[in-house]
C-alpha atoms as a PDB file:
ATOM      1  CA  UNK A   1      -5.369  27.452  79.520  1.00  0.00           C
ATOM      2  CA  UNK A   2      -9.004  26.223  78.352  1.00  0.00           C
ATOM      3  CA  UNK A   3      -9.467  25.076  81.733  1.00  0.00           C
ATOM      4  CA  UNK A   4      -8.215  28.044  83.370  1.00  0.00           C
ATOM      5  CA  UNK A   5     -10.776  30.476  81.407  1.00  0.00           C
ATOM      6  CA  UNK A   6     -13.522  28.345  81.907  1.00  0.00           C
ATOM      7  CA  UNK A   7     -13.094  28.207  85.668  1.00  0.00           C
ATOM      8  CA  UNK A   8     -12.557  32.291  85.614  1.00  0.00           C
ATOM      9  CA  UNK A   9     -16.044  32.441  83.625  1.00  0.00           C
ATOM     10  CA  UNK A  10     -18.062  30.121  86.028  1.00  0.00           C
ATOM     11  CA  UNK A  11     -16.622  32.368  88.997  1.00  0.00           C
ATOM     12  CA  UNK A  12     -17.619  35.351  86.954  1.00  0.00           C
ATOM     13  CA  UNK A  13     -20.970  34.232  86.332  1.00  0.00           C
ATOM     14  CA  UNK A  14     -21.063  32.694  90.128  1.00  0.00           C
ATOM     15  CA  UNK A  15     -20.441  36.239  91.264  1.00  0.00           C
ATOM     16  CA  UNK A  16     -23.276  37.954  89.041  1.00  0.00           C
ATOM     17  CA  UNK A  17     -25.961  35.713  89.776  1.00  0.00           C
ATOM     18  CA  UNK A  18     -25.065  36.773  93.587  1.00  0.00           C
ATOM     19  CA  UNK A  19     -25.113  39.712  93.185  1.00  0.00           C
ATOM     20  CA  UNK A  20     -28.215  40.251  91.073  1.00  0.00           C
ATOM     21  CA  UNK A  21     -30.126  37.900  93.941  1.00  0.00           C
ATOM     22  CA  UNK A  22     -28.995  40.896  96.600  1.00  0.00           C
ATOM     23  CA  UNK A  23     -29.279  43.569  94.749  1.00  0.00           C
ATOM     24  CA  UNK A  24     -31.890  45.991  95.663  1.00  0.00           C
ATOM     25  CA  UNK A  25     -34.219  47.212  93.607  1.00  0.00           C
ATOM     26  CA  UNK A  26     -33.870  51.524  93.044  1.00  0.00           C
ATOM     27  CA  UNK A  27     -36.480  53.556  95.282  1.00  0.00           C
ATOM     28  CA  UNK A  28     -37.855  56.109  93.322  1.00  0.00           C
ATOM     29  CA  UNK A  29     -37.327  59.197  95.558  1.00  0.00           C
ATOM     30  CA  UNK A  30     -40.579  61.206  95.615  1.00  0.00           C
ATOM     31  CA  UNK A  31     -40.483  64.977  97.385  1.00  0.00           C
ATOM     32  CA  UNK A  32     -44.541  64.899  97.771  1.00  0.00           C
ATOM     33  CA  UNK A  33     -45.710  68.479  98.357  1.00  0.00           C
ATOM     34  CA  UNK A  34     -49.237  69.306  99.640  1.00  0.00           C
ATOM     35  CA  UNK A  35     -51.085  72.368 100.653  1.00  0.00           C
ATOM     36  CA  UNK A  36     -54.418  73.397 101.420  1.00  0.00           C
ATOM     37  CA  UNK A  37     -55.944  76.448  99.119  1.00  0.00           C
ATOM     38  CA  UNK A  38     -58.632  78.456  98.639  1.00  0.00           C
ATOM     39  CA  UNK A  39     -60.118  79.273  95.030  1.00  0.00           C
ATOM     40  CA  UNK A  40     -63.557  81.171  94.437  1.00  0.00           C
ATOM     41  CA  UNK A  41     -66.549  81.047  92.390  1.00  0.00           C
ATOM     42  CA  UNK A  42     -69.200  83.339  91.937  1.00  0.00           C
ATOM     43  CA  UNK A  43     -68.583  84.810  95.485  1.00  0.00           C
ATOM     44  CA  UNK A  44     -68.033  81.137  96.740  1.00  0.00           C
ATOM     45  CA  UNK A  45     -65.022  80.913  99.363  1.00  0.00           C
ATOM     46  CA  UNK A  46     -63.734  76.797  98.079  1.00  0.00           C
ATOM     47  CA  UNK A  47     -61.615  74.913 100.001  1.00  0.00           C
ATOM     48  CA  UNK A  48     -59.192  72.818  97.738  1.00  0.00           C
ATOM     49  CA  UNK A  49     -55.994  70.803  98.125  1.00  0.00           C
ATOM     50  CA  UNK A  50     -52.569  70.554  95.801  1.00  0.00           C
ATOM     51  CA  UNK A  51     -50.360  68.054  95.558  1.00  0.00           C
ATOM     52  CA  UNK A  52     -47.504  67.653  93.446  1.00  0.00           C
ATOM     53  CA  UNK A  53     -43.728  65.937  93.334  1.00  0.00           C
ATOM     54  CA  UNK A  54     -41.284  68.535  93.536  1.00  0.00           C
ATOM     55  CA  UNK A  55     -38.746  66.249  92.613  1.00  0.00           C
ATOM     56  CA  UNK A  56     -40.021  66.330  89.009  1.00  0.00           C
ATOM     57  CA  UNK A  57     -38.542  69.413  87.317  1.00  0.00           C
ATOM     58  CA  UNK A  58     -40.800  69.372  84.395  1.00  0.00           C
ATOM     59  CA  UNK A  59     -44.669  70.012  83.483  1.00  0.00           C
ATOM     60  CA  UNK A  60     -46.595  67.034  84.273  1.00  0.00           C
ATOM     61  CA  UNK A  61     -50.171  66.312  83.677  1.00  0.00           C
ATOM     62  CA  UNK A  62     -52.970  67.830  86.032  1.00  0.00           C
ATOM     63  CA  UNK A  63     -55.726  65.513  87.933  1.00  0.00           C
ATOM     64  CA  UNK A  64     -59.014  67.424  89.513  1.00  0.00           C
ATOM     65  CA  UNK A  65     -60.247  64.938  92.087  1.00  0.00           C
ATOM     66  CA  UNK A  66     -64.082  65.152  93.393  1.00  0.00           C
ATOM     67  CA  UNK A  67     -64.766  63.833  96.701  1.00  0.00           C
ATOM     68  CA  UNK A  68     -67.559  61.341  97.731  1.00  0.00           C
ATOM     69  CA  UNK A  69     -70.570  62.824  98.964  1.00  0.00           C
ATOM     70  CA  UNK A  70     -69.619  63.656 102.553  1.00  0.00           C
ATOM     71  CA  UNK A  71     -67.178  66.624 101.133  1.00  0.00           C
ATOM     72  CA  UNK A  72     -63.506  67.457 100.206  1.00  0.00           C
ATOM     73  CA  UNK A  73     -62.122  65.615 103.545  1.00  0.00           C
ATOM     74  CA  UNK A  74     -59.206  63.695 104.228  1.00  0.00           C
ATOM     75  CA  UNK A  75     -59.967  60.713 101.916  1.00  0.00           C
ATOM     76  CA  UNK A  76     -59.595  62.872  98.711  1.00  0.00           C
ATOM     77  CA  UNK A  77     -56.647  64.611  99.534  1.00  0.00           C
ATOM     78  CA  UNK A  78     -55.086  61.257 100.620  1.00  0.00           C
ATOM     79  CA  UNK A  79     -55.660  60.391  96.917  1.00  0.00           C
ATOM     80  CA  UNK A  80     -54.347  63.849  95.263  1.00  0.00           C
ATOM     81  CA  UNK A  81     -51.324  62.427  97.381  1.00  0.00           C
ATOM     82  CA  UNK A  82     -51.031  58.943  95.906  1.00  0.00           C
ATOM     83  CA  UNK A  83     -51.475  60.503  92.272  1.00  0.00           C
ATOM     84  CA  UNK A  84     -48.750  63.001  93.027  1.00  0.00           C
ATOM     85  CA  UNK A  85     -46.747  59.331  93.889  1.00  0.00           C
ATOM     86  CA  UNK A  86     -47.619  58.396  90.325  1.00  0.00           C
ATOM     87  CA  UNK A  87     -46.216  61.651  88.420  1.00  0.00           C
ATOM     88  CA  UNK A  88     -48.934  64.359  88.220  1.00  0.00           C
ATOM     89  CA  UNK A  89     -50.087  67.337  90.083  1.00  0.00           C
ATOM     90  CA  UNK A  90     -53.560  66.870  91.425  1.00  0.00           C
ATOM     91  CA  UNK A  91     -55.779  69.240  92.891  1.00  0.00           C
ATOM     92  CA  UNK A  92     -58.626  68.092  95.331  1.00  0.00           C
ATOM     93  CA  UNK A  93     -61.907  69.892  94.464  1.00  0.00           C
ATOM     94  CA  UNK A  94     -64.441  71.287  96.761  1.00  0.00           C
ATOM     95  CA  UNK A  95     -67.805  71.744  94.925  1.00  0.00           C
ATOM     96  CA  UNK A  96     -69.779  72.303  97.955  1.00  0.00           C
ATOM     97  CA  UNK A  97     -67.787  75.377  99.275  1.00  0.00           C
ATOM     98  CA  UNK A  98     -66.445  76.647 102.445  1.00  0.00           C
ATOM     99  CA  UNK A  99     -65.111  72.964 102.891  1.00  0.00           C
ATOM    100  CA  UNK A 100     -68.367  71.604 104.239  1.00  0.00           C
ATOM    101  CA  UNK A 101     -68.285  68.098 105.439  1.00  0.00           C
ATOM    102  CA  UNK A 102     -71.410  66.048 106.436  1.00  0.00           C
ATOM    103  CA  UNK A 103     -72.027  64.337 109.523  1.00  0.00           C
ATOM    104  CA  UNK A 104     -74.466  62.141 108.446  1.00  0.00           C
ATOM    105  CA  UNK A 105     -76.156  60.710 104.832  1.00  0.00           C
ATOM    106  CA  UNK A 106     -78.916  63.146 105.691  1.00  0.00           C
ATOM    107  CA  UNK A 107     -76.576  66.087 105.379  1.00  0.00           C
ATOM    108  CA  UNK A 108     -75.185  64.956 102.646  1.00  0.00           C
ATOM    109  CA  UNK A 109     -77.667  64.141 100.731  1.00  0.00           C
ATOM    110  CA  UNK A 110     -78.829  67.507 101.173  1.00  0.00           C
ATOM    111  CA  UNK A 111     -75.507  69.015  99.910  1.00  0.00           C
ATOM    112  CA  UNK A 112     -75.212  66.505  96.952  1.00  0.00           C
ATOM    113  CA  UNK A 113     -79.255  66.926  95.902  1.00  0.00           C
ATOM    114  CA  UNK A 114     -79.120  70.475  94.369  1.00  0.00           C
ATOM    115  CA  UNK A 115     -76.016  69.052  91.660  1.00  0.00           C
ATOM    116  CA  UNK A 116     -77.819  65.842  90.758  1.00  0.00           C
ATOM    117  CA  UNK A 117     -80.634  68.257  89.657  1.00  0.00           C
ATOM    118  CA  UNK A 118     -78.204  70.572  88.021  1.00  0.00           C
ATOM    119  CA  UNK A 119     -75.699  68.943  86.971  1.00  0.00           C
ATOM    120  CA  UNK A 120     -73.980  72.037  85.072  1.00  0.00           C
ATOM    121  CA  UNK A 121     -73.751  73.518  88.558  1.00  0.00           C
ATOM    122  CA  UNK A 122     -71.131  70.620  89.224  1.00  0.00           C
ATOM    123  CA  UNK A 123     -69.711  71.533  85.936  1.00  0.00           C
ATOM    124  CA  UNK A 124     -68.874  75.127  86.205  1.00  0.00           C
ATOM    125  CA  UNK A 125     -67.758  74.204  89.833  1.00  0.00           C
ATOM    126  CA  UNK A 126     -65.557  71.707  88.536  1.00  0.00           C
ATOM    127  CA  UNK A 127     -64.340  74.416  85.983  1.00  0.00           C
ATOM    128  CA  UNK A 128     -63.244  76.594  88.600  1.00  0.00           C
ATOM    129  CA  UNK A 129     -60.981  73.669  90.142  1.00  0.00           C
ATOM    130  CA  UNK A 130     -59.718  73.346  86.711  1.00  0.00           C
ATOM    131  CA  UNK A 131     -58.782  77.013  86.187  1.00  0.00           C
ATOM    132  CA  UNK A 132     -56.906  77.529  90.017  1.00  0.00           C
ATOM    133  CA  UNK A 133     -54.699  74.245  89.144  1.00  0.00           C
ATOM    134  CA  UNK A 134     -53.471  75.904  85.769  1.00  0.00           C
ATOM    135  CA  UNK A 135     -52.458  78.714  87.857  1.00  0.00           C
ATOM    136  CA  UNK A 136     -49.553  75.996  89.169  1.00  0.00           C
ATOM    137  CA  UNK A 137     -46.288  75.988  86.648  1.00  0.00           C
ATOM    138  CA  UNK A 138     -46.332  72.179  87.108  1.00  0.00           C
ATOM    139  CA  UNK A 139     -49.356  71.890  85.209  1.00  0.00           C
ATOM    140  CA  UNK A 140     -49.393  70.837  81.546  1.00  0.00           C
ATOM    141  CA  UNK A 141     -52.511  72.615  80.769  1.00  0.00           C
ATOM    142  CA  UNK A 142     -52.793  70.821  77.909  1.00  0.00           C
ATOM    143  CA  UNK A 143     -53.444  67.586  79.635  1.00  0.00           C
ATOM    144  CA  UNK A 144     -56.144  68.091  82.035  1.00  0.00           C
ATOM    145  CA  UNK A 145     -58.260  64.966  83.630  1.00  0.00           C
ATOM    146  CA  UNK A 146     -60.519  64.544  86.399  1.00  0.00           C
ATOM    147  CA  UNK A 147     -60.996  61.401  88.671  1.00  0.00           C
ATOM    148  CA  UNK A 148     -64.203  60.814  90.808  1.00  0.00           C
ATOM    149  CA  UNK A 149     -65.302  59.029  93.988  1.00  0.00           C
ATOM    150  CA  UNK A 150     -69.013  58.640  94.140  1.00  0.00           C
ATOM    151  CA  UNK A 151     -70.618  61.478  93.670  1.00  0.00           C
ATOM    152  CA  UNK A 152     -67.384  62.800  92.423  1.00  0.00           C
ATOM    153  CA  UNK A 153     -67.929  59.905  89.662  1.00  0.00           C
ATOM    154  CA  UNK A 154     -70.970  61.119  89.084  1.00  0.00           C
ATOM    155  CA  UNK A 155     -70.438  65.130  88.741  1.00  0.00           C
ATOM    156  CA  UNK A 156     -67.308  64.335  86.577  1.00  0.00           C
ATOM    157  CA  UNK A 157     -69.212  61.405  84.432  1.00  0.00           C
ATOM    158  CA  UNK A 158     -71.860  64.601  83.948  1.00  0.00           C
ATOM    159  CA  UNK A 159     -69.460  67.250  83.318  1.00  0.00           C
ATOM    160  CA  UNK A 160     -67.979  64.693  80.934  1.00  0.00           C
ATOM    161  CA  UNK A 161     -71.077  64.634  78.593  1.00  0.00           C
ATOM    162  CA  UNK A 162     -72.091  68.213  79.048  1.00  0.00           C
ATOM    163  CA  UNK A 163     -68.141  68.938  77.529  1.00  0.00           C
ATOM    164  CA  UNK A 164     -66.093  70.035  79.792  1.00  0.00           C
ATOM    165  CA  UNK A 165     -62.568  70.467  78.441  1.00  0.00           C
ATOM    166  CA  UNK A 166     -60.525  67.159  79.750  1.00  0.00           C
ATOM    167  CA  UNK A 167     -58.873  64.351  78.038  1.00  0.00           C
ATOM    168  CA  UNK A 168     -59.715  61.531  80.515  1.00  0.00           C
ATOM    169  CA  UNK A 169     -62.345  61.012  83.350  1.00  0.00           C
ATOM    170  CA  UNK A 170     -61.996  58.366  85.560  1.00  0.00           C
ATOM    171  CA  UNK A 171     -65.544  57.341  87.884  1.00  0.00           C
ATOM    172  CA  UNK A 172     -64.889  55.284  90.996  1.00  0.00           C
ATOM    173  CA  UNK A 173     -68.127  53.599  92.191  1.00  0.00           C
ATOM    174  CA  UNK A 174     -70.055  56.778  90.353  1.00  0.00           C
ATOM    175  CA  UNK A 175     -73.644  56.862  90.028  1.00  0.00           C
ATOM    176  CA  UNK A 176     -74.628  56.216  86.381  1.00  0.00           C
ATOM    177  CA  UNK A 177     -77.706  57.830  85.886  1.00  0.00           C
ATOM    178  CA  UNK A 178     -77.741  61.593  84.622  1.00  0.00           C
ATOM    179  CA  UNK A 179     -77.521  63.322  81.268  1.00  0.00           C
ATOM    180  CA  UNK A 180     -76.933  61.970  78.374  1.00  0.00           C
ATOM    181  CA  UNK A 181     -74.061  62.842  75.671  1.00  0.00           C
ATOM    182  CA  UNK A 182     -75.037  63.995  72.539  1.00  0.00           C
ATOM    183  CA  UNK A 183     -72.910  63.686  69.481  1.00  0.00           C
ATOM    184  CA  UNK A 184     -69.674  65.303  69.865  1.00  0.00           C
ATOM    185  CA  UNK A 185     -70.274  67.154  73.134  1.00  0.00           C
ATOM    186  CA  UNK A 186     -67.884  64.601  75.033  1.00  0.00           C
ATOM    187  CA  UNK A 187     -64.623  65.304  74.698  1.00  0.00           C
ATOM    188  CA  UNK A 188     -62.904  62.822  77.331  1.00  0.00           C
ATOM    189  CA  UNK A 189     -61.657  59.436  78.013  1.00  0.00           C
ATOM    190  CA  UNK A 190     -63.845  57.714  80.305  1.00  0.00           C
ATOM    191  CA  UNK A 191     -63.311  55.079  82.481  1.00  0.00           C
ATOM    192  CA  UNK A 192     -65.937  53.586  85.044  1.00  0.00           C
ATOM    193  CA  UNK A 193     -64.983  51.546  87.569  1.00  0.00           C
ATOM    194  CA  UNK A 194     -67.858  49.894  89.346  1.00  0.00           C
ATOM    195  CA  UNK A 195     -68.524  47.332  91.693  1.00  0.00           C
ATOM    196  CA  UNK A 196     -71.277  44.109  90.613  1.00  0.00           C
ATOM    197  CA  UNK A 197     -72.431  43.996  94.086  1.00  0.00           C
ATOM    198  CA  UNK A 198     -73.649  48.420  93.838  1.00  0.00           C
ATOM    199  CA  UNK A 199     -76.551  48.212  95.509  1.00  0.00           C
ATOM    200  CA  UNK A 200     -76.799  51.850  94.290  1.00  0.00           C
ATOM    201  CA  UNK A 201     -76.442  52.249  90.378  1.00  0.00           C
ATOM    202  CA  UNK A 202     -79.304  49.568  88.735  1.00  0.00           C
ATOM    203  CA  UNK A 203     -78.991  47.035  85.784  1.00  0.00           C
ATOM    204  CA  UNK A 204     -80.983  50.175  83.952  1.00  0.00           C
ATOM    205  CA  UNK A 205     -79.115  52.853  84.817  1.00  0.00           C
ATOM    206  CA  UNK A 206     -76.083  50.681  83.463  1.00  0.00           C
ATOM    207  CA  UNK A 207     -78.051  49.542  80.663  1.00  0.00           C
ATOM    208  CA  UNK A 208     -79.153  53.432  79.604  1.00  0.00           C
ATOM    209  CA  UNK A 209     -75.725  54.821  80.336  1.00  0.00           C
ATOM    210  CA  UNK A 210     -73.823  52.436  77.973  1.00  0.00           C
ATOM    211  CA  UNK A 211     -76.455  52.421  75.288  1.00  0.00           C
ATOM    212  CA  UNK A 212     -76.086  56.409  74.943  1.00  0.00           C
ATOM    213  CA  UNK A 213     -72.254  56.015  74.942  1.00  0.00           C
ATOM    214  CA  UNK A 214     -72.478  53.668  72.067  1.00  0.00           C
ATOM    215  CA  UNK A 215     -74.994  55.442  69.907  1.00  0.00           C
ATOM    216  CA  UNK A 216     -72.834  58.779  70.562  1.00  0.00           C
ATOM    217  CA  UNK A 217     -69.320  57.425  69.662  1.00  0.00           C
ATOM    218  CA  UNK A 218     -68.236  58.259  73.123  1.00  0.00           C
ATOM    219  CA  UNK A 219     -64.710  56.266  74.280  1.00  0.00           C
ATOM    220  CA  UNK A 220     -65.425  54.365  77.189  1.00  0.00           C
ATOM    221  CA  UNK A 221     -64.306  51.631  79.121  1.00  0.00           C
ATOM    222  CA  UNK A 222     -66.363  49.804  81.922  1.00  0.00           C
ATOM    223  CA  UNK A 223     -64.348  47.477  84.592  1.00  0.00           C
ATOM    224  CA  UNK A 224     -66.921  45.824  86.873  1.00  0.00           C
ATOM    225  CA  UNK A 225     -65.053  44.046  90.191  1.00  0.00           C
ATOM    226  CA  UNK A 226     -66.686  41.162  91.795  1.00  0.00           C
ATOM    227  CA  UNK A 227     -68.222  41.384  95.037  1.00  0.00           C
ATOM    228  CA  UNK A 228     -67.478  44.919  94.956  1.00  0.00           C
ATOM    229  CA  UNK A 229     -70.015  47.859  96.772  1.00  0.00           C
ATOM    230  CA  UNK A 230     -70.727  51.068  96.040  1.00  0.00           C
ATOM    231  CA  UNK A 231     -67.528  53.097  97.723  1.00  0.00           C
ATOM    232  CA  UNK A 232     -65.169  50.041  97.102  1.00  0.00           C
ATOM    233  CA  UNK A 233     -62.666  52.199  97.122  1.00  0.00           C
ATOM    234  CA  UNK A 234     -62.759  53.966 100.565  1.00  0.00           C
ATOM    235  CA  UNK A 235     -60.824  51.883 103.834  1.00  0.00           C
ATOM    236  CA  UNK A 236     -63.865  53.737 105.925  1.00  0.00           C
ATOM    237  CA  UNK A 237     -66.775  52.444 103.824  1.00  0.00           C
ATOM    238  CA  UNK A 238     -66.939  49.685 106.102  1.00  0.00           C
ATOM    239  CA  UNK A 239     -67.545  51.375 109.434  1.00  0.00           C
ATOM    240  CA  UNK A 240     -69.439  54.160 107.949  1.00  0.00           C
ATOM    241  CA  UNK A 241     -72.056  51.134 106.210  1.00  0.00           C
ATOM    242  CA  UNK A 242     -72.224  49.818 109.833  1.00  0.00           C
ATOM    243  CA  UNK A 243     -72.880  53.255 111.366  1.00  0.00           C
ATOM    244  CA  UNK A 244     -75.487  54.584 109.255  1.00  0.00           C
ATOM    245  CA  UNK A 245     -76.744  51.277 107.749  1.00  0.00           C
ATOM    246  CA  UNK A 246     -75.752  51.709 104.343  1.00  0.00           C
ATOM    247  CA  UNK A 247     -74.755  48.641 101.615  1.00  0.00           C
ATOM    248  CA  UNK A 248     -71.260  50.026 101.457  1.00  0.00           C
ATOM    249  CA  UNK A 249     -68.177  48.211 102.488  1.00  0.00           C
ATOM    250  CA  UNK A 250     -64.445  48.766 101.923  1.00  0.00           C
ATOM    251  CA  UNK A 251     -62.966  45.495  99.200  1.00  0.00           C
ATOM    252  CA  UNK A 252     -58.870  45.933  99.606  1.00  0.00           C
ATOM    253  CA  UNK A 253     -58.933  43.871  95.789  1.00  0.00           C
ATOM    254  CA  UNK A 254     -60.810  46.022  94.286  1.00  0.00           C
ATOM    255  CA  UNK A 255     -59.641  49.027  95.065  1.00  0.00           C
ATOM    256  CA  UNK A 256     -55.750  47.808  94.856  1.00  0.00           C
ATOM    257  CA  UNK A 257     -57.334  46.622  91.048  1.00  0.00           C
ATOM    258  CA  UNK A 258     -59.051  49.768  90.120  1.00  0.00           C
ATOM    259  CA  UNK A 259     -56.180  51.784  91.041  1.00  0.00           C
ATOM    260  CA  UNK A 260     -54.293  50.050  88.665  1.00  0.00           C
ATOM    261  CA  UNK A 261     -56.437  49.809  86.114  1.00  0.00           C
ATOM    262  CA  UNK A 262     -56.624  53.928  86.265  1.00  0.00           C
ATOM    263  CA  UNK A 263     -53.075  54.095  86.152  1.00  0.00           C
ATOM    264  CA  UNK A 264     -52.806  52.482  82.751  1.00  0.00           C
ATOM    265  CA  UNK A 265     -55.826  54.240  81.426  1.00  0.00           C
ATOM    266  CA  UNK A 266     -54.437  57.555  82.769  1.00  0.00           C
ATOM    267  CA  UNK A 267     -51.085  56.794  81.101  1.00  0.00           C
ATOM    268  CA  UNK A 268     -52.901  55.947  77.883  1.00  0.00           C
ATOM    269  CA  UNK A 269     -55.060  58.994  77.773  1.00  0.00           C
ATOM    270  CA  UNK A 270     -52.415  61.210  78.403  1.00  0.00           C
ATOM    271  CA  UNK A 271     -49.496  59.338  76.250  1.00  0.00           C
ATOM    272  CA  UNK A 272     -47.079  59.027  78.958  1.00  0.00           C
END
């Protein structure tokens, strides 16, 4: 009898390990829903983009995403997609208006220009974003963020310190110089994720920017990646840094990194 139930337990356990070798793991099943839509501000006609899961039933936090400095193109909305993936609803800003793209680093540096000098411009634009996606009944109003690319790092870093109502911001390759915080005005979260190789944002800009975090109290987190340019993040950096002979180039570590790291700081801001 002994040897009988012994035998029936190493079949039993013969048959689990085989099956837990095939087994499969369980694909989450996503329902990603995205639409193009137009907002306004101060007689402004903007251009934005929505995505969401509708296979989550419930209120789910809300992501305003600001594009690079070539506009609200593909690239953004391709990430208001992947954050959708990751269980929020994310709206894909456009602060320049009308959905104007640049052709060239000429044309968008004069589109970008008139924000770096104002930044509360980029703020009240930003706003406006923030006000069409709690307009969506997916939205948890209560847990608003914003994640940047670039400039977008850069207008959201801004808004950030100037107080705009958020609970996280998260800068991708952002430029670092701009205002500075004063005590209380920041409300946010911030994460910066920048490359050591951003030819772009100098030792002083990073050595100013941190200093008047620390002296303010302001959360932060800085994640520098190794070998890393400015727009790290973007598969076209490369060609575009060939084309118009720019320092830029696209690092597939990096980016696969920083996305990661935002997910768990996202998670953590929001308590999810």
């Amino acid at each position: 009898m002994k040897l009988y139930t012994r035998v029936a337990f190493l079949l039993l356990v013969n048959m689990l390990m085989m099956y837990s070798a095939n087994a499969q793991p369980t694909k989450i099943q996503h329902d990603i829903k995205g639409e193009e839509v137009s907002y306004s501000f101060q007689g402004i006609t903007m251009i934005g983009y929505v995505a969401y899961d509708a296979a989550i039933k419930t209120k789910r936090p809300g992501i305003v995403v600001v594009h690079e400095w070539w506009g609200s193109n593909e690239y953004v909305r391709t990430r208001a997609r992947q954050l959708a993936e990751l269980g929020y609803i994310a709206f894909a800003a456009d602060l320049y208006g009308d959905g104007k793209l640049a052709e060239d680093p000429k044309m968008a540096a004069d589109y970008a220009t008139p924000f770096y000098k104002n930044p509360q411009i980029a703020k009240e634009r930003i706003e406006a974003a923030i006000s069409k996606l709690k307009e969506y009944p997916q939205t948890d109003a209560l847990k608003i963020g914003g994640v940047g690319y670039c400039f977008g790092g850069s207008m959201l870093l801004n808004s950030a310190k100037l107080g705009i109502d958020m609970k996280v911001v998260v800068s991708f390759h952002g430029g670092l110089a701009g205002v500075d915080a004063t005590r209380g005005s920041t409300k946010a979260a911030l994460l910066v994720c920048h490359g050591d190789a951003d030819q772009f944002v100098s030792d002083d800009d990073i050595k100013h920017f941190k200093g008047n975090l620390d002296s303010m109290k302001v959360f932060y987190q800085m994640i520098v990646y190794p070998g890393a340019t400015h727009a790290f993040t973007n598969p076209e950096a490369t060609a575009n840094g060939k084309k118009f002979n720019m320092p830029i180039e696209y690092n597939a570590a990096s980016d696969k990194k920083s996305w990661s790291d935002m997910n768990f700081f996202l998670k953590r801001s929001f308590g999810k």
